[in-house]
N, C-alpha and C. Protein backbone atom coordinates (compact mmCIF):
# COMPACT_ATOMS: atom_id res chain seq x y z
N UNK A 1 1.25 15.49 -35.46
CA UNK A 1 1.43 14.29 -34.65
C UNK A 1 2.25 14.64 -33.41
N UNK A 2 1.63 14.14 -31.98
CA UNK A 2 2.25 14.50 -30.77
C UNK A 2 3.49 13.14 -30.62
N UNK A 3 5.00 14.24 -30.38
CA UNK A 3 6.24 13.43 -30.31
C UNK A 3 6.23 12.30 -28.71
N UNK A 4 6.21 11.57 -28.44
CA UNK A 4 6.17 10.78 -27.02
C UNK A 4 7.56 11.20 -26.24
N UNK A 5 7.37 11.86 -25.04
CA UNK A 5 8.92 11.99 -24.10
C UNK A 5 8.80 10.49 -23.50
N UNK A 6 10.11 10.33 -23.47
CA UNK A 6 10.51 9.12 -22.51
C UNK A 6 9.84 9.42 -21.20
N UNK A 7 9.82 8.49 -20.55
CA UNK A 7 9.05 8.47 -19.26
C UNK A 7 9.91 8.19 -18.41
N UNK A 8 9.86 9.96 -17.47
CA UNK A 8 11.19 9.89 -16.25
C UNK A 8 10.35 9.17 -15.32
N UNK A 9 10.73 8.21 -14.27
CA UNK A 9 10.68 7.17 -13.66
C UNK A 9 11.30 6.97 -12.44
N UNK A 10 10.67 6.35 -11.25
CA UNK A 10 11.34 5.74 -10.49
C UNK A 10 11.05 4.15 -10.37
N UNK A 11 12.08 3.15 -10.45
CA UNK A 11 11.57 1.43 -9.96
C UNK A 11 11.27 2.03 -8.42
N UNK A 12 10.90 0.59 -7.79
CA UNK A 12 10.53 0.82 -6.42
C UNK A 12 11.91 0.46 -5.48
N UNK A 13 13.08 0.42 -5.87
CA UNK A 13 14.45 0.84 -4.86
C UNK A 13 14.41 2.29 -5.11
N UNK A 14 14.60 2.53 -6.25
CA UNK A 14 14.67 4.15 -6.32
C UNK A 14 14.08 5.25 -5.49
N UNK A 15 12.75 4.83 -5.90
CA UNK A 15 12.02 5.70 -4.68
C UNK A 15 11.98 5.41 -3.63
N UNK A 16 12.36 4.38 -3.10
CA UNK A 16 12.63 3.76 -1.43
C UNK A 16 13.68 4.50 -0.97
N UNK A 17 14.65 4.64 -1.66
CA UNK A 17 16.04 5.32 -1.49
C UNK A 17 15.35 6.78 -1.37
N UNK A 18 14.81 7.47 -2.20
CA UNK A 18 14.71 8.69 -2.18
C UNK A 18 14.02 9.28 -1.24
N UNK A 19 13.25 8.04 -0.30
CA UNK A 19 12.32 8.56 0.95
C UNK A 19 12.93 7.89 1.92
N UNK A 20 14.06 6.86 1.76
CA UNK A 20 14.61 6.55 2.94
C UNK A 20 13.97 5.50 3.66
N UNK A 21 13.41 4.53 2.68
CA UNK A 21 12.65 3.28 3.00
C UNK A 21 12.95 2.29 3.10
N UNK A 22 11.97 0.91 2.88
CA UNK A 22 12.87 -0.10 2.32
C UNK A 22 11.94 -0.36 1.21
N UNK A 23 12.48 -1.18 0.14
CA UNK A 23 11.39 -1.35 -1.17
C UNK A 23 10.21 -2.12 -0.57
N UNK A 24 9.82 -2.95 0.68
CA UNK A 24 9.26 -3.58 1.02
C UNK A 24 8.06 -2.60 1.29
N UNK A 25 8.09 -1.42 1.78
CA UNK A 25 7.37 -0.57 1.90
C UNK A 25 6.59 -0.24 1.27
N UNK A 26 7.34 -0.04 0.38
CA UNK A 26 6.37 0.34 -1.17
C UNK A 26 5.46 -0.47 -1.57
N UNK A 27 6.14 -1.82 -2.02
CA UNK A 27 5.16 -3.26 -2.35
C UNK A 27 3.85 -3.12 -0.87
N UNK A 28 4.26 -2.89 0.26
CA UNK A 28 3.15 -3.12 0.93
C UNK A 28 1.80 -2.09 1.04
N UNK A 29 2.49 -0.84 0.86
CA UNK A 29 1.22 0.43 0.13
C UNK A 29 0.94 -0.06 -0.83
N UNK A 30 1.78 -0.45 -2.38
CA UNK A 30 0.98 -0.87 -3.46
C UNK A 30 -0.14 -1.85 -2.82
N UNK A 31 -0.15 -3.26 -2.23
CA UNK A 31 -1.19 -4.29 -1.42
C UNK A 31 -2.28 -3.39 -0.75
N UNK A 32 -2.09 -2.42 -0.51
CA UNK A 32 -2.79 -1.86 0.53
C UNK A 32 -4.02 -0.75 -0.25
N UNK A 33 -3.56 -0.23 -1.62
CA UNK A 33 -3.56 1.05 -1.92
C UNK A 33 -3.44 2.32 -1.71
N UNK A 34 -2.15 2.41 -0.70
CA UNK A 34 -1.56 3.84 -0.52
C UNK A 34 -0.56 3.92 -1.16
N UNK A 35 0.09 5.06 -0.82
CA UNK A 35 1.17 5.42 -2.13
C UNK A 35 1.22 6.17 -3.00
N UNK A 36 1.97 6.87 -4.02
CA UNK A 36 1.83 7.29 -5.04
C UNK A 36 1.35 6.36 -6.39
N UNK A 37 0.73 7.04 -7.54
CA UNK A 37 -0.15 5.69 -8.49
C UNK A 37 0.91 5.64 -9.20
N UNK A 38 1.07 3.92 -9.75
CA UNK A 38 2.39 3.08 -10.36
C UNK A 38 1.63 2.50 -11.36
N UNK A 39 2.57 2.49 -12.41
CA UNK A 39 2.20 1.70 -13.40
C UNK A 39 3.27 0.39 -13.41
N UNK A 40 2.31 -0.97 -13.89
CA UNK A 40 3.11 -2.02 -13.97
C UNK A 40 3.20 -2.52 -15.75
N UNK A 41 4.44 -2.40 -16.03
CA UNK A 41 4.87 -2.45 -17.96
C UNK A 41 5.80 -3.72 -17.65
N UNK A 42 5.17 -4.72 -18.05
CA UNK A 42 6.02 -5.92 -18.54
C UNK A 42 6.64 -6.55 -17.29
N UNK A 43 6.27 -6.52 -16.05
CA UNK A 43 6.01 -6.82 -15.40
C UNK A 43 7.24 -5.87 -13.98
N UNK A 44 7.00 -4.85 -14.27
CA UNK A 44 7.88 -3.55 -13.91
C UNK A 44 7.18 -2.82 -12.76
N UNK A 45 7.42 -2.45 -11.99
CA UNK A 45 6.49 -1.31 -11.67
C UNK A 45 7.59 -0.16 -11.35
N UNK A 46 6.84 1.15 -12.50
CA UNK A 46 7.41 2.31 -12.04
C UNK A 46 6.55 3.33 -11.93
N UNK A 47 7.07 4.37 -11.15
CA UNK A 47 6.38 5.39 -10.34
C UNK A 47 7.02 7.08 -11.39
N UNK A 48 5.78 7.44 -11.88
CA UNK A 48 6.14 8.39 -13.33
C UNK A 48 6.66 9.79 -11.98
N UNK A 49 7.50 10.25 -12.32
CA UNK A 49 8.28 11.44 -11.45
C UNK A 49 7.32 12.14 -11.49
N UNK A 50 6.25 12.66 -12.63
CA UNK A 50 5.29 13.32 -12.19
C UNK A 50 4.27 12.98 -10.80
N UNK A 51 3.99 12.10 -11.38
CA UNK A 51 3.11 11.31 -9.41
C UNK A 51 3.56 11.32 -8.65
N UNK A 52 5.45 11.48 -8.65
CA UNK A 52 6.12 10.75 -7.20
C UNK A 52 5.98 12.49 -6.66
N UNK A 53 6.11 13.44 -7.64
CA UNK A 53 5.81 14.83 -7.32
C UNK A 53 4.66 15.36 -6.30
N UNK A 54 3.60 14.85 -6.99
CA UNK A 54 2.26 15.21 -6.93
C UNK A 54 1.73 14.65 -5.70
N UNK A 55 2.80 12.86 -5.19
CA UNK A 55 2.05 12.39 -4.35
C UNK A 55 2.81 13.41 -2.88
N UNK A 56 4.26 13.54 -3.25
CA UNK A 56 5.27 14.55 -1.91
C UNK A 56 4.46 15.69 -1.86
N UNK A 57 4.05 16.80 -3.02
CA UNK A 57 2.86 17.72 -2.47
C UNK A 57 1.77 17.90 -1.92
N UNK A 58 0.84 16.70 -2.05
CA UNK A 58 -0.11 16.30 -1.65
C UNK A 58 -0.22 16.04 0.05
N UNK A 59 1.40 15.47 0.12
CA UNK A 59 1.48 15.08 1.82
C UNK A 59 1.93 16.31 2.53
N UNK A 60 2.10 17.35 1.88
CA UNK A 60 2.45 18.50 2.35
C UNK A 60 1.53 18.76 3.69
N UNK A 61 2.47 18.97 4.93
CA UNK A 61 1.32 19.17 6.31
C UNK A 61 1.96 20.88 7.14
N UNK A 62 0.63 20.97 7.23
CA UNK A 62 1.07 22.58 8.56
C UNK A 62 0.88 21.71 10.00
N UNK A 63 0.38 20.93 10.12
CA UNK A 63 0.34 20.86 11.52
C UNK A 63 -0.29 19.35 12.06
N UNK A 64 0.22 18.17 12.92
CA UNK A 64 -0.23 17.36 13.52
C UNK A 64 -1.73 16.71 13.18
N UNK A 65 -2.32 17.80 13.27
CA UNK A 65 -3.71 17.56 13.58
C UNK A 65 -4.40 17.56 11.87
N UNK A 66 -3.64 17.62 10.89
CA UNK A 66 -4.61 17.81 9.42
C UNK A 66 -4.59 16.62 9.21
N UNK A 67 -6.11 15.85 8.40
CA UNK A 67 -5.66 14.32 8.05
C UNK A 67 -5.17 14.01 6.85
N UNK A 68 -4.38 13.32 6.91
CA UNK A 68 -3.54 12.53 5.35
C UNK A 68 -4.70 12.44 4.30
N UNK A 69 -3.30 13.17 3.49
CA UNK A 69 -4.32 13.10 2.46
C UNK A 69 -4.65 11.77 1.78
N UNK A 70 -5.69 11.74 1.14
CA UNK A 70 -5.98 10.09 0.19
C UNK A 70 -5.21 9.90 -1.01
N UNK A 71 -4.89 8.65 -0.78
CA UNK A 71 -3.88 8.38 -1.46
C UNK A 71 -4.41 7.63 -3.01
């Protein structure tokens, strides 16, 4: 039987803070569908540290001219 890890997490101040946003930001990519993917639990939304990872690598850029990646 596979043991469950807790689920490292950001709410949406957290990660606003950690990119230097405002949480409003976030809520408006979630409306939009950009962003990193969030799950909403009980009426929560958090952003699994793995995604918030995956979505900062993803935006990884060499130069002006490459297009954003899809979010």
């Amino acid at each position: 039987m596979q043991t469950l890890k807790p689920l490292q997490a950001f709410d949406t101040k957290a990660l606003a803070e950690r990119w230097g946003y405002k949480p409003s930001t976030l809520e408006n990519w979630r409306n939009l569908g950009k962003g990193p993917v969030y799950r909403k639990i009980g009426g929560r939304v958090l952003y699994a540290a793995e995604d918030v990872l995956k979505f900062e690598e993803e935006s990884r850029r060499t130069s002006t001219s490459q297009n954003e990646a899809a979010a």
